[in-house]
Protein backbone atom coordinates (compact mmCIF):
# COMPACT_ATOMS: atom_id res chain seq x y z
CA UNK A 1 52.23 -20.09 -51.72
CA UNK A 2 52.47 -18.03 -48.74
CA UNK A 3 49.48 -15.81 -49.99
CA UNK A 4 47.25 -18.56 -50.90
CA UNK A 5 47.85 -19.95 -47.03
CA UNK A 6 47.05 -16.23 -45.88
CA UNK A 7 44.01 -16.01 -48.10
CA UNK A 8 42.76 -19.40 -46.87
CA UNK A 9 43.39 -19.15 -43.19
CA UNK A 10 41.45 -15.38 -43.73
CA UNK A 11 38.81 -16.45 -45.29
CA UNK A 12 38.41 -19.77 -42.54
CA UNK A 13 38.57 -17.04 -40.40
CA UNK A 14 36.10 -15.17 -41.68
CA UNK A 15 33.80 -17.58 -42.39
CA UNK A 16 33.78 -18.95 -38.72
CA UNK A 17 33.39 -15.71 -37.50
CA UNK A 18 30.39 -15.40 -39.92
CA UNK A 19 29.01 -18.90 -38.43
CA UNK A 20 29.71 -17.51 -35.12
CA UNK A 21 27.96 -14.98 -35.29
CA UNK A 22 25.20 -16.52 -37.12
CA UNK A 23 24.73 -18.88 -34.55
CA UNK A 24 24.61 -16.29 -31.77
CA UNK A 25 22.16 -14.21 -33.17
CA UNK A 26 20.02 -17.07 -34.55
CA UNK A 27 19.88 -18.15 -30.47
CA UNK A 28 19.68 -15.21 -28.84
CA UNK A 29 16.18 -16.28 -27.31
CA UNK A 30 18.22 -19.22 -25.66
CA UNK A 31 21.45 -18.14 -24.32
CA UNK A 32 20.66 -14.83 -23.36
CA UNK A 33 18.42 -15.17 -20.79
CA UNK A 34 20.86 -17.83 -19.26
CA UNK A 35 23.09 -14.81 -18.75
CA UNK A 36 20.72 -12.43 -17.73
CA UNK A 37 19.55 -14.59 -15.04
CA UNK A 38 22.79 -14.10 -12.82
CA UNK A 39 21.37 -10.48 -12.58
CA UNK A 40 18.35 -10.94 -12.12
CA UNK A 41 17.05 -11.24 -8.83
CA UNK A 42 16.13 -15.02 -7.45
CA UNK A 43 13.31 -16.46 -8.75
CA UNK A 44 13.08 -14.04 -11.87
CA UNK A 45 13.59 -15.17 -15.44
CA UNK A 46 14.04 -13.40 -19.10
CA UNK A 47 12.16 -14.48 -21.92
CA UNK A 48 11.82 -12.97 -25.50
CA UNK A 49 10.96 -13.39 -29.11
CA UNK A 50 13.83 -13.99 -31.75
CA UNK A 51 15.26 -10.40 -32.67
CA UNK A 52 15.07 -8.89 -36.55
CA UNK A 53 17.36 -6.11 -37.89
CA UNK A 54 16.03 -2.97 -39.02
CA UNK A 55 17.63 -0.10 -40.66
CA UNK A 56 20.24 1.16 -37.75
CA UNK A 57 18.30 -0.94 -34.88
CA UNK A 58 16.51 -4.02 -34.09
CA UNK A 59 13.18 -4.95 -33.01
CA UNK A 60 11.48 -7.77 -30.71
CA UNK A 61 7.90 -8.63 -30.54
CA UNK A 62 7.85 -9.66 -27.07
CA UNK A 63 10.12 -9.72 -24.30
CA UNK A 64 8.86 -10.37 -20.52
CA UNK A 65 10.13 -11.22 -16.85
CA UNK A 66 8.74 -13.91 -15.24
CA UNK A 67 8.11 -15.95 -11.71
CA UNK A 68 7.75 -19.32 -11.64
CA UNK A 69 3.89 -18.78 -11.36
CA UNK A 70 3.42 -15.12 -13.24
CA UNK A 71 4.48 -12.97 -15.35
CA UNK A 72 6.04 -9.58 -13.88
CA UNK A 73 6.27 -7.26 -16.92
CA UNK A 74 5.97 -7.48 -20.36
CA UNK A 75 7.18 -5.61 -23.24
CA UNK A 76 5.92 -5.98 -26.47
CA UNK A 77 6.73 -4.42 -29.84
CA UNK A 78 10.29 -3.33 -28.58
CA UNK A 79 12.37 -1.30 -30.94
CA UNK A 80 16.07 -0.19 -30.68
CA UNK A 81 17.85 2.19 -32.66
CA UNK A 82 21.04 3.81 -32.32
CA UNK A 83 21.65 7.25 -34.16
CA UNK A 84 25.01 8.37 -35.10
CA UNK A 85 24.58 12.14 -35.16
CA UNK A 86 26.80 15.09 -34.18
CA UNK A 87 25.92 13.63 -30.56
CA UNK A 88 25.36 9.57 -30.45
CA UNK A 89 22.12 8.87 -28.84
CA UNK A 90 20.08 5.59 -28.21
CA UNK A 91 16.28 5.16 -28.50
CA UNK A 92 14.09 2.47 -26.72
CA UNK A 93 10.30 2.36 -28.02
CA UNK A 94 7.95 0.10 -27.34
CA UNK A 95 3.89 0.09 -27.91
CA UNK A 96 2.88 -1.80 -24.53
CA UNK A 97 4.70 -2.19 -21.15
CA UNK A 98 2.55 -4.89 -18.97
CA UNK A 99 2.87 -4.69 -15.16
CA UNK A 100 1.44 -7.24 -12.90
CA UNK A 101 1.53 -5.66 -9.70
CA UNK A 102 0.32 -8.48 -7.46
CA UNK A 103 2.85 -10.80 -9.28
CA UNK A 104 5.61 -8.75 -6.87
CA UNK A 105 4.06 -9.82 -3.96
CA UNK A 106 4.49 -13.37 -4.75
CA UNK A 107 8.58 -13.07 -5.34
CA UNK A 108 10.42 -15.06 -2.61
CA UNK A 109 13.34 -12.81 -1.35
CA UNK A 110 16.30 -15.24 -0.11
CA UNK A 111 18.36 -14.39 3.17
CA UNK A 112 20.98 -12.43 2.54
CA UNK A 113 24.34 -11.85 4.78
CA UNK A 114 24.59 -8.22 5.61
CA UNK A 115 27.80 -6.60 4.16
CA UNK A 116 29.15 -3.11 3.95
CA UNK A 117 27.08 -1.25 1.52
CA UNK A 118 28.64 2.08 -0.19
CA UNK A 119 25.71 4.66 0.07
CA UNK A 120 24.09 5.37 -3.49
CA UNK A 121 26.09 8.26 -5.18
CA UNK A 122 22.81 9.47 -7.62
CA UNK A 123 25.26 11.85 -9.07
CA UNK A 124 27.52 9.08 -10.40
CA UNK A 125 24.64 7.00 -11.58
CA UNK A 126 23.15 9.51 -13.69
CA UNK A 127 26.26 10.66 -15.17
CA UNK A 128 26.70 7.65 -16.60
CA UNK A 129 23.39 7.48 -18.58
CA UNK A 130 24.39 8.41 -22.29
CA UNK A 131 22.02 10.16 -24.65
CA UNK A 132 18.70 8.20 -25.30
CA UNK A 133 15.52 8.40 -25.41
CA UNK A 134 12.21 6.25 -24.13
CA UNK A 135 8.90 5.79 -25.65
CA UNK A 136 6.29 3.50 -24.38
CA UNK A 137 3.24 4.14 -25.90
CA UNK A 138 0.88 2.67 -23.59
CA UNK A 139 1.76 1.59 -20.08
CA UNK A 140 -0.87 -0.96 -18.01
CA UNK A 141 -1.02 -1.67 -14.71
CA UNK A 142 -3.11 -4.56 -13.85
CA UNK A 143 -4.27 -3.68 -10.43
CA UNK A 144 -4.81 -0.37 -10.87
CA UNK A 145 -5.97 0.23 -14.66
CA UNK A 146 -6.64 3.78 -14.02
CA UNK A 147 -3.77 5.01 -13.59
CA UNK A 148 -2.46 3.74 -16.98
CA UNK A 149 -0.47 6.01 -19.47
CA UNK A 150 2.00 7.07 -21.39
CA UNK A 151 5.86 7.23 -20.42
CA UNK A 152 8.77 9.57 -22.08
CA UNK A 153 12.40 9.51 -21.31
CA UNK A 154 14.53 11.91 -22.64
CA UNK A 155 18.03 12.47 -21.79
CA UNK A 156 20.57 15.07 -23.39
CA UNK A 157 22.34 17.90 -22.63
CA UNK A 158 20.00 19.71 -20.90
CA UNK A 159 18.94 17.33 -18.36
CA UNK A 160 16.41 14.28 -17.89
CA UNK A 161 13.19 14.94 -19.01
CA UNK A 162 10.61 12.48 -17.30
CA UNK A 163 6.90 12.69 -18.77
CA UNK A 164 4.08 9.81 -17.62
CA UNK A 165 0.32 11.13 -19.32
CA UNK A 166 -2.57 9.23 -18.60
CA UNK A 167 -6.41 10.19 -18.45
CA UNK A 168 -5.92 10.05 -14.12
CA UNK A 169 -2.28 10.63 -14.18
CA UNK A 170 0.13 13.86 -15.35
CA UNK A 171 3.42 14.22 -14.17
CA UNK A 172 6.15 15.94 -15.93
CA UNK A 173 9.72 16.08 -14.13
CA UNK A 174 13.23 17.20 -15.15
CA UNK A 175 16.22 16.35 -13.63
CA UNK A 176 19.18 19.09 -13.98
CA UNK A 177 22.78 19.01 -13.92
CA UNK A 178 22.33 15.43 -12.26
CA UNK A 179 21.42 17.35 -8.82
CA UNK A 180 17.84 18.71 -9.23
CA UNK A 181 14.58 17.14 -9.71
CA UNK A 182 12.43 19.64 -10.67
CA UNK A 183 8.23 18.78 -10.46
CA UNK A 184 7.10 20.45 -13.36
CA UNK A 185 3.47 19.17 -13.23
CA UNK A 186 1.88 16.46 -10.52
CA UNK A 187 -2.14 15.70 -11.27
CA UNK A 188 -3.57 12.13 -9.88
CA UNK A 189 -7.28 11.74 -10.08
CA UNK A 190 -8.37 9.50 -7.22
CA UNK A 191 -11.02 6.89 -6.80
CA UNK A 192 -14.38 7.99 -6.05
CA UNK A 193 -13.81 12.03 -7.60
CA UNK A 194 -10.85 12.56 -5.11
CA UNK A 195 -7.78 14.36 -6.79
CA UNK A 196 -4.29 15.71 -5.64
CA UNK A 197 -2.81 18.34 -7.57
CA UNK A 198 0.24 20.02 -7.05
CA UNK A 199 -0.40 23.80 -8.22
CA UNK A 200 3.49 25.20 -8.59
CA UNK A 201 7.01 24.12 -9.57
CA UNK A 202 9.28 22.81 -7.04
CA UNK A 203 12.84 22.15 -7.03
CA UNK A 204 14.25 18.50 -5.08
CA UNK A 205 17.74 18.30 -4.43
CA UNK A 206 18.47 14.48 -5.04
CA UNK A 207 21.50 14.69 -2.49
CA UNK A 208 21.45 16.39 1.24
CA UNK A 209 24.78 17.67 0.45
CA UNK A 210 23.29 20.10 -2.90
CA UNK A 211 21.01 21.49 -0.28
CA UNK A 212 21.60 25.15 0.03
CA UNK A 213 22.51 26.58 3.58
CA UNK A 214 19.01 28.17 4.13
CA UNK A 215 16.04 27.92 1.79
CA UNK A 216 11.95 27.59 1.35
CA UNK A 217 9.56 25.63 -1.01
CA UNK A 218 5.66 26.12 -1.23
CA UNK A 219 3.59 24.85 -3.08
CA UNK A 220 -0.27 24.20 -3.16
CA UNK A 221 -2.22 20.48 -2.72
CA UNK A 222 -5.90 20.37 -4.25
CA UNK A 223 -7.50 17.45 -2.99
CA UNK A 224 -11.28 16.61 -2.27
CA UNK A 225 -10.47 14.96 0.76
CA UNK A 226 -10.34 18.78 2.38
CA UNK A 227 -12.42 21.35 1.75
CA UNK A 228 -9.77 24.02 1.31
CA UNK A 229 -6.47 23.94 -0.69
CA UNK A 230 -3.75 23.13 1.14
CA UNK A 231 -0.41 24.86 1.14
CA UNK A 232 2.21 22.56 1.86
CA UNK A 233 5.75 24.38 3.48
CA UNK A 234 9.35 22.96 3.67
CA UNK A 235 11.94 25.44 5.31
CA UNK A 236 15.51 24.48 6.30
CA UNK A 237 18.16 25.99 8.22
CA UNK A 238 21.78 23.88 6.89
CA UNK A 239 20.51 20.16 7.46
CA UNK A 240 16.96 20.72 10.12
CA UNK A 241 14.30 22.57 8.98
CA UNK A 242 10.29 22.06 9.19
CA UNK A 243 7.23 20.93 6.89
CA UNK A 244 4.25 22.34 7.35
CA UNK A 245 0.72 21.82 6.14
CA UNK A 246 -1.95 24.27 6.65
CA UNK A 247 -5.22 25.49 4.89
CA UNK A 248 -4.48 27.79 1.81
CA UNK A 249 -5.17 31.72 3.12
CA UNK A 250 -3.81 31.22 6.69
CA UNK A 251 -6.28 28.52 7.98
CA UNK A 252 -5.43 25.98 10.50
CA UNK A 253 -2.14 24.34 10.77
CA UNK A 254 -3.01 20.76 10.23
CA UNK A 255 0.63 19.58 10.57
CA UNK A 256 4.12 21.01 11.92
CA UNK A 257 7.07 18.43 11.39
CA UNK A 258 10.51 19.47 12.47
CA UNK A 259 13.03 17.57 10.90
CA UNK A 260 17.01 16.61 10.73
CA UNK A 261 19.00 15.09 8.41
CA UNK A 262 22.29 13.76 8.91
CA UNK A 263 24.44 11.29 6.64
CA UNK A 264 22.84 8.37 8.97
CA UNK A 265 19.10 9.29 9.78
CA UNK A 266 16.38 11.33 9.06
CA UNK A 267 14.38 12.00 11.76
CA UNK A 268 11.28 14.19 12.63
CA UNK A 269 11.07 14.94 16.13
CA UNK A 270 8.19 16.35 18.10
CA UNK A 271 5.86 16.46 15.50
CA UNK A 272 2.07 17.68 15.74
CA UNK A 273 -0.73 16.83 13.39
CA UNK A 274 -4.83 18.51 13.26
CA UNK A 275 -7.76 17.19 11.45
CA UNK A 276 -10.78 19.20 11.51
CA UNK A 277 -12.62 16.86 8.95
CA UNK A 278 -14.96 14.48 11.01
CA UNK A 279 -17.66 14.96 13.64
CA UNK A 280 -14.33 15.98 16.45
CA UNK A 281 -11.14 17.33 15.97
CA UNK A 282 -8.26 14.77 16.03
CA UNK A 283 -4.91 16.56 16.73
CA UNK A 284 -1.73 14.07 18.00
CA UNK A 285 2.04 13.97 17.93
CA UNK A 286 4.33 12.14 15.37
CA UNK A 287 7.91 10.91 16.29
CA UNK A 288 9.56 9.15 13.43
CA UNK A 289 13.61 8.33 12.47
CA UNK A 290 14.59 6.73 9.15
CA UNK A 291 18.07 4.85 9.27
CA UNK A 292 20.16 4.11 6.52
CA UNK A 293 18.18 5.85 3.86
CA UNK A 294 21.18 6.63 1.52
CA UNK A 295 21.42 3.02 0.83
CA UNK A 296 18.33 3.42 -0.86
CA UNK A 297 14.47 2.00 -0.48
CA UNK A 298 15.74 -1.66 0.29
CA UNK A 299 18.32 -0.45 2.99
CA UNK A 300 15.56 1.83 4.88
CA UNK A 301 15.31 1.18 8.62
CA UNK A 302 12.29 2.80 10.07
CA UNK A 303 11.37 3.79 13.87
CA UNK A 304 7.87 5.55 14.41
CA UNK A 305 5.56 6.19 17.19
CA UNK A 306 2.16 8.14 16.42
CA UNK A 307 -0.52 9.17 18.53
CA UNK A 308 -4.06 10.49 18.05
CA UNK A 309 -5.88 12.38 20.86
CA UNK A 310 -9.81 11.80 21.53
CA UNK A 311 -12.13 13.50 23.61
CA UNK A 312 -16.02 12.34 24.31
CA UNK A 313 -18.02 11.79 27.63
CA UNK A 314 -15.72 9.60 29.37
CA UNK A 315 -12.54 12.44 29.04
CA UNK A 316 -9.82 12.00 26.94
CA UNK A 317 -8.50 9.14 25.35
CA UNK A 318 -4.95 8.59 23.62
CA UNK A 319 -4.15 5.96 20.76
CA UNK A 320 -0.80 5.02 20.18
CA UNK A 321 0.72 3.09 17.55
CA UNK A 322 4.61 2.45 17.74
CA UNK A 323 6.99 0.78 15.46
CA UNK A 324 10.61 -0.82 16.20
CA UNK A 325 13.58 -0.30 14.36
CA UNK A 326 12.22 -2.67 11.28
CA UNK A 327 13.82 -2.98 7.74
CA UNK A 328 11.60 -1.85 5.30
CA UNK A 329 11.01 -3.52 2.16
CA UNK A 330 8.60 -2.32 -0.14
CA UNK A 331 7.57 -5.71 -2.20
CA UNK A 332 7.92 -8.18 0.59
CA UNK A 333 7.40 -6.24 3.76
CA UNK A 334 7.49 -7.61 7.57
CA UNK A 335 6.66 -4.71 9.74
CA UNK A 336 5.45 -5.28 13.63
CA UNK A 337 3.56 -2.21 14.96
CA UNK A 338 1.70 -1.88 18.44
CA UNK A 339 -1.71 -0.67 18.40
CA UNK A 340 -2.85 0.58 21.99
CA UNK A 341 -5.30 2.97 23.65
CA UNK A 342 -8.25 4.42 23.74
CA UNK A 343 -10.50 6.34 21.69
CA UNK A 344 -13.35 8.25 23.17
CA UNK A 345 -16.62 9.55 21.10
CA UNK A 346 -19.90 10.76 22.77
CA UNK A 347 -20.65 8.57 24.86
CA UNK A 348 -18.80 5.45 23.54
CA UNK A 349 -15.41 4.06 24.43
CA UNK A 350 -13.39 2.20 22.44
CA UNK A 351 -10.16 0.06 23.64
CA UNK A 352 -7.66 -1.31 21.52
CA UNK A 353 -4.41 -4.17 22.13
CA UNK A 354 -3.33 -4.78 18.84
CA UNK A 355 0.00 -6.40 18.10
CA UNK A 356 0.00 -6.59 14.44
CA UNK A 357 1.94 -7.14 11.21
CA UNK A 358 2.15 -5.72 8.20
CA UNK A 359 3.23 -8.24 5.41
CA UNK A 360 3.39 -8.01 1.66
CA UNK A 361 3.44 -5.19 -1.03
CA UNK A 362 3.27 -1.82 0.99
CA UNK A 363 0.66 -0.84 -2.00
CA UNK A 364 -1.43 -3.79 -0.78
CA UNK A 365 -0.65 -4.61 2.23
CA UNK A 366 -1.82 -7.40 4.45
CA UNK A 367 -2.43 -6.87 8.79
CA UNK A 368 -1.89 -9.82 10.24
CA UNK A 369 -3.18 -9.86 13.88
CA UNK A 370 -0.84 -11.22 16.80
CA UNK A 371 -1.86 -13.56 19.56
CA UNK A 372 -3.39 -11.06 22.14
CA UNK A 373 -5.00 -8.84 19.93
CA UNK A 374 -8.78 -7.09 21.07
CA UNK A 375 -10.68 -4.95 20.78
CA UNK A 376 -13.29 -3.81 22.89
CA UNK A 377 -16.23 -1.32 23.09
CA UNK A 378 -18.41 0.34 25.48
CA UNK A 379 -20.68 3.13 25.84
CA UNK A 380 -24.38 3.88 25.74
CA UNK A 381 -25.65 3.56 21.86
CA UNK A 382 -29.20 4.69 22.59
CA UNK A 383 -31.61 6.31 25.28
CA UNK A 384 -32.14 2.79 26.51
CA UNK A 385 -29.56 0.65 25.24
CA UNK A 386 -26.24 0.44 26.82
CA UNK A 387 -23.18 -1.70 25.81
CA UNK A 388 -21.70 -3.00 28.89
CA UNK A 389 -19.06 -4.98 26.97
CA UNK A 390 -18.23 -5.77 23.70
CA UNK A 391 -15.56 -7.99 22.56
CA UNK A 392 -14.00 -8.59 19.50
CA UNK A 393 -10.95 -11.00 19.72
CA UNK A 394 -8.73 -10.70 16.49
CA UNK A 395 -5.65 -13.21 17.23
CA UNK A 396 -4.85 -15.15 14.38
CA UNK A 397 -7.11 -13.56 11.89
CA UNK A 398 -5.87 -10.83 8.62
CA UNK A 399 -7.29 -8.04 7.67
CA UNK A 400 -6.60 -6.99 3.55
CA UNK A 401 -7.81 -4.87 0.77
CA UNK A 402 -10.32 -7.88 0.16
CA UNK A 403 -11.71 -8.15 3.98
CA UNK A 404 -11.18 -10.19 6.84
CA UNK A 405 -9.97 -13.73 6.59
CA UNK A 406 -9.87 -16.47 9.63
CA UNK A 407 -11.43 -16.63 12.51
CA UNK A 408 -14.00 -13.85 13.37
CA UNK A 409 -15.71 -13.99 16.60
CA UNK A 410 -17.63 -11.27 19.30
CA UNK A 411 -18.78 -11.19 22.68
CA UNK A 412 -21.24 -8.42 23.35
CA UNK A 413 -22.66 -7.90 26.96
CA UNK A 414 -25.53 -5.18 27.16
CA UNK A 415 -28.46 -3.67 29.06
CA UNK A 416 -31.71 -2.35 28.26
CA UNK A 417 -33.91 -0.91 30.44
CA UNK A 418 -36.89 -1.70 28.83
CA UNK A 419 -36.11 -5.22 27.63
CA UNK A 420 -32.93 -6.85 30.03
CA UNK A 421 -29.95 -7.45 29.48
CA UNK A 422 -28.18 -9.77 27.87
CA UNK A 423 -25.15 -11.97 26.69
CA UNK A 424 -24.57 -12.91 22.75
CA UNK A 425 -21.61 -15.03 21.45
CA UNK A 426 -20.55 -15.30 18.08
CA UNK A 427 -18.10 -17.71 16.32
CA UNK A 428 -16.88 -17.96 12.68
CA UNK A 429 -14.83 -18.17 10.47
CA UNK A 430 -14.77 -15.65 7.11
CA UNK A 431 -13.21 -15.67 4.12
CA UNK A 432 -12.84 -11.83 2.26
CA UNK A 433 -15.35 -10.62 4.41
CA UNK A 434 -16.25 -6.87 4.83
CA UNK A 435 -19.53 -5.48 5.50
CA UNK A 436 -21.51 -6.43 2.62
CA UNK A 437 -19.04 -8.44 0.72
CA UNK A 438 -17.28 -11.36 0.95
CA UNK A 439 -18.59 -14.71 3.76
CA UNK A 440 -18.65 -14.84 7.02
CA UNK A 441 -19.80 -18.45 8.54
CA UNK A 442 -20.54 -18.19 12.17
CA UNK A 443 -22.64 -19.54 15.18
CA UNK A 444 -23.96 -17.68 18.08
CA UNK A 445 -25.70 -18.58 21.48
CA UNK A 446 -26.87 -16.39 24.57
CA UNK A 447 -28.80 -15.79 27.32
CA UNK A 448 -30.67 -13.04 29.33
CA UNK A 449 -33.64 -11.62 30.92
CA UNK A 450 -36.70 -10.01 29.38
CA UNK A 451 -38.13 -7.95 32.04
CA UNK A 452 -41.97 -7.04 30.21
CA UNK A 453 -42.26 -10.65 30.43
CA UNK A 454 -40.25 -11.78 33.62
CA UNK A 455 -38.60 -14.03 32.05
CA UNK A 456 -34.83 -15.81 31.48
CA UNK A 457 -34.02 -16.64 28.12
CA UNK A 458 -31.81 -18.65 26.03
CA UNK A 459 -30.90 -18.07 22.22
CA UNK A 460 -28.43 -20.89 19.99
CA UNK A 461 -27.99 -21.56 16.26
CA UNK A 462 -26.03 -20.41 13.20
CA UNK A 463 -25.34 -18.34 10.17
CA UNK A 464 -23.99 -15.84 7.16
CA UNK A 465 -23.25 -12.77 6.21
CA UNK A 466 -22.75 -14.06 2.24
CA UNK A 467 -22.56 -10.18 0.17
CA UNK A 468 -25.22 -8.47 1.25
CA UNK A 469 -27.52 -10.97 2.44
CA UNK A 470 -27.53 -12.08 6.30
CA UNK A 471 -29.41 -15.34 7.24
CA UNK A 472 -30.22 -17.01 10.29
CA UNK A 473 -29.97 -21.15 9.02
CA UNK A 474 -30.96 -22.11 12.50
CA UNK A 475 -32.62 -20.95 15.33
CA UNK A 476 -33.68 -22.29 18.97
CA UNK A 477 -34.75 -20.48 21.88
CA UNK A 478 -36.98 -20.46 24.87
CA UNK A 479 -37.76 -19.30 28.51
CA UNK A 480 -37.75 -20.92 31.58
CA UNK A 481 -41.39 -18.89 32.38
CA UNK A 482 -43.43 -16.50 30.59
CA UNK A 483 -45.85 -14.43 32.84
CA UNK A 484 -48.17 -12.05 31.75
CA UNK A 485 -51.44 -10.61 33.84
CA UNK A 486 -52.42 -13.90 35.26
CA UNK A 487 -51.21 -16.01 32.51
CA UNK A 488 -48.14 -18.48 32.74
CA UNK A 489 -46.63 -20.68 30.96
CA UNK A 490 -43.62 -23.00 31.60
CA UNK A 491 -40.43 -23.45 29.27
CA UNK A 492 -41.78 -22.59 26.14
CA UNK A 493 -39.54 -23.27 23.28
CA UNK A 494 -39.11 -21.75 19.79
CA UNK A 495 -37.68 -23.00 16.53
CA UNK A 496 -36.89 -21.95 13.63
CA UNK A 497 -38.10 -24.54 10.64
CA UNK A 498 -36.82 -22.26 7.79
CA UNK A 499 -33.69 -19.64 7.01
CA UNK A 500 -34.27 -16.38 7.81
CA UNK A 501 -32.65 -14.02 5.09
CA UNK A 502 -32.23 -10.45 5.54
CA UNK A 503 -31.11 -8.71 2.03
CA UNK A 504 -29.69 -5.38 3.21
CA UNK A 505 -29.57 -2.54 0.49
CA UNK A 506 -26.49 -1.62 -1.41
């Protein structure tokens, strides 16, 4: 009797166990990402595809992150198998990872209260990662398609191996004995035939403390934004040392950073920079200290002030951009930096105030100009033309990878000595606008004296810049006297009756 109660209450047992389990893996698209939500940060959601057993692993067609409005990443064709072997290891393939960069940028990032944060031991972490491998086949990034590629993770024994291969992309990396990084290969082909290669192995400690006391790494940069290689230098002494940057062969030095690194900051102090690449020489100094950094990229507190030294007929002029103590975050950024100075070429001046902030994804970043901004120019442009004043109030405005957006306006006071001077205003508004893209809406008035005809002038109407096509919609102007020889004539006026388009060559 007692064995038939045993055998029943087993097999109950059993068989709701069975159900159970049934029932959780028959609902695994439902529950889980209810779970995985509490880790996730706010505002992100899990979604996938209903999980099938294969032999020793199991496979999901699609499985994706999402906003409320996009969709961050998406994996598709996922496949997980687990390997009993001498050594147990894990492997993760999938055909396509989808990124959505700009979706990032749309995230909202709730106030947190600041508590005591225990710096990131990278040790620790990657001691725990167990044997496993990664495949994704094809990885796309949807603002930036060239660089897309394909992504190995290997970990074992002998160290991490990182590989990402793409037709603009090659980098190959192994981390060592959880302490090294070592570069084994670096090759991104830029926009417009510009590339950056890095020519030799290096070796990254991934903690200050593995630094050895005293030490040296060189390598070489290609890149067709110099006409030389570059040889790039980083000597230390215990926790200072220097970077250098200079052209390959014993060239010029085109940048000398002393540096410091303690378990609080990292700080570069008394910095100089060159650049021999435009029509002058640009040289300046660079001051910069980075707070908290071994709480990792979201705990970053930055401090910078930069300068850049100009020198054209009016003497020397000195830019300066500085930057507070600011909290840097990389996909939702708020950084206020002060533009101010001057900038001398030839025989142009140019002045800027610029309060400004930079908002958004630091890989597209938005400027958003602070009340008070300006800019101004002056200088003589030709053998007759001189710019007495020009204007161009920015407060309120932004400035993005797509152009200019809000209000867009310029004040330019000049002299010519063969036709007057003059006074122009212009107001708009523009949406995207850069020089031959985008729209920029805007009306304009003046006034001035035209000295072959001794005569005062006025000027008002509006219109575009639409692409590349600038148009005049509407036009009216006139003099209060035209006199020529011994002819005369009083208050003349001129209108325009159609557009005026100008289609300027791409």
């Amino acid at each position: 009797m007692l064995l038939k109660k045993t055998i029943k209450w087993t097999g109950m047992i059993l068989l709701g166990v069975g159900a159970v389990s049934t029932t959780l893996w028959l609902t695994i698209p439902r529950w889980l990402p209810v779970v995985a939500k509490s880790y996730l940060p706010e505002g992100v959601s899990l979604s996938l595809t209903q999980p099938r057993l294969q032999q020793w692993g199991v496979f999901i067609d699609d499985i994706a992150l999402k906003s409320d409005s996009c969709t961050l990443a998406n994996v598709q064709q996922f496949t997980f198998n687990y390997q009993k072997q001498q050594i147990d290891s894990l492997s993760f393939n999938s055909q396509q990872l989808t990124i959505n960069e700009g979706c990032f940028s749309q995230l909202s990032f709730a106030d947190k209260k600041e508590t005591a944060t225990v710096p990131l031991d990278i040790h620790a972490l990657l001691a725990t990662i167990p044997h496993l491998s990664v495949d994704i086949n094809h990885v796309s990034l949807m603002d930036n398609q060239r660089y897309n590629g394909h992504f190995q993770l290997k970990s074992d024994t002998n160290g991490r191996l990182i590989s990402y291969q793409g037709d603009n992309t090659q980098i190959q990396a192994l981390i060592r004995d959880n302490q090294w990084l070592d570069i084994k290969q670096l090759k991104i082909n830029l926009p417009d035939d510009n590339q950056i290669e890095l020519a030799a192995e290096i070796a990254l400690p991934l903690n200050v403390d593995s630094l050895p006391e005293n030490g040296s790494i060189s390598t070489t940069l290609l890149t067709s934004h110099y006409a030389y290689p570059l040889v790039f230098i980083a000597q230390w002494q215990g926790n200072s040392g220097t970077i250098s940057i200079a052209e390959q062969g014993g060239g010029q030095a085109l940048a000398v950073l002393p540096w410091n690194v303690t378990a609080e900051n990292i700080t570069i102090e008394k910095g100089r920079w060159e650049w021999f690449g435009l029509d002058q020489p640009l040289r300046g100094g660079v001051n910069i200290n980075i707070a908290q950094w071994q709480q990792g990229l979201t705990g970053l507190r930055l401090t910078a002030r930069l300068n850049v030294m100009t020198q054209g007929h009016a003497g020397k002029g000195n830019l300066v951009m500085t930057i507070p103590e600011t909290a840097i975050n990389w996909l939702d950024a708020d950084i206020p930096i002060q533009l101010t100075g001057i900038v001398n070429k030839d025989l142009m001046q140019a002045s800027a105030q610029l309060p400004v902030k930079v908002t958004g994804m630091l890989t597209d970043p938005t400027i958003e100009f602070q009340p008070g901004s300006l800019l101004r120019f002056k200088g003589q442009l030709t053998e007759t033309l001189t710019v007495k004043d020009a204007r161009l109030p920015l407060a309120g405005s932004t400035l993005s990878s797509k152009g200019f957006n809000g209000h867009l306006n310029a004040i330019v006071l000049a002299e010519d000595t063969i036709w007057g001077d003059y006074r122009v205003h212009f107001a708009g508004r523009s949406t995207d606008f850069l020089p031959d893209q985008g729209n920029w809406q805007w009306r304009y008035w003046g006034e001035g004296n035209l000295l072959p005809l001794k005569a005062r002038w006025d000027i008002a109407g509006t219109g575009s810049w639409v692409d590349n096509m600038v148009s005049f919609e509407t036009l009216n102007t006139g003099f209060d006297v035209l006199t020529y020889q011994h002819t005369s004539m009083l208050a003349p006026r001129l209108t325009l009756l159609t557009p005026f388009r100008w289609f300027k060559r791409r």
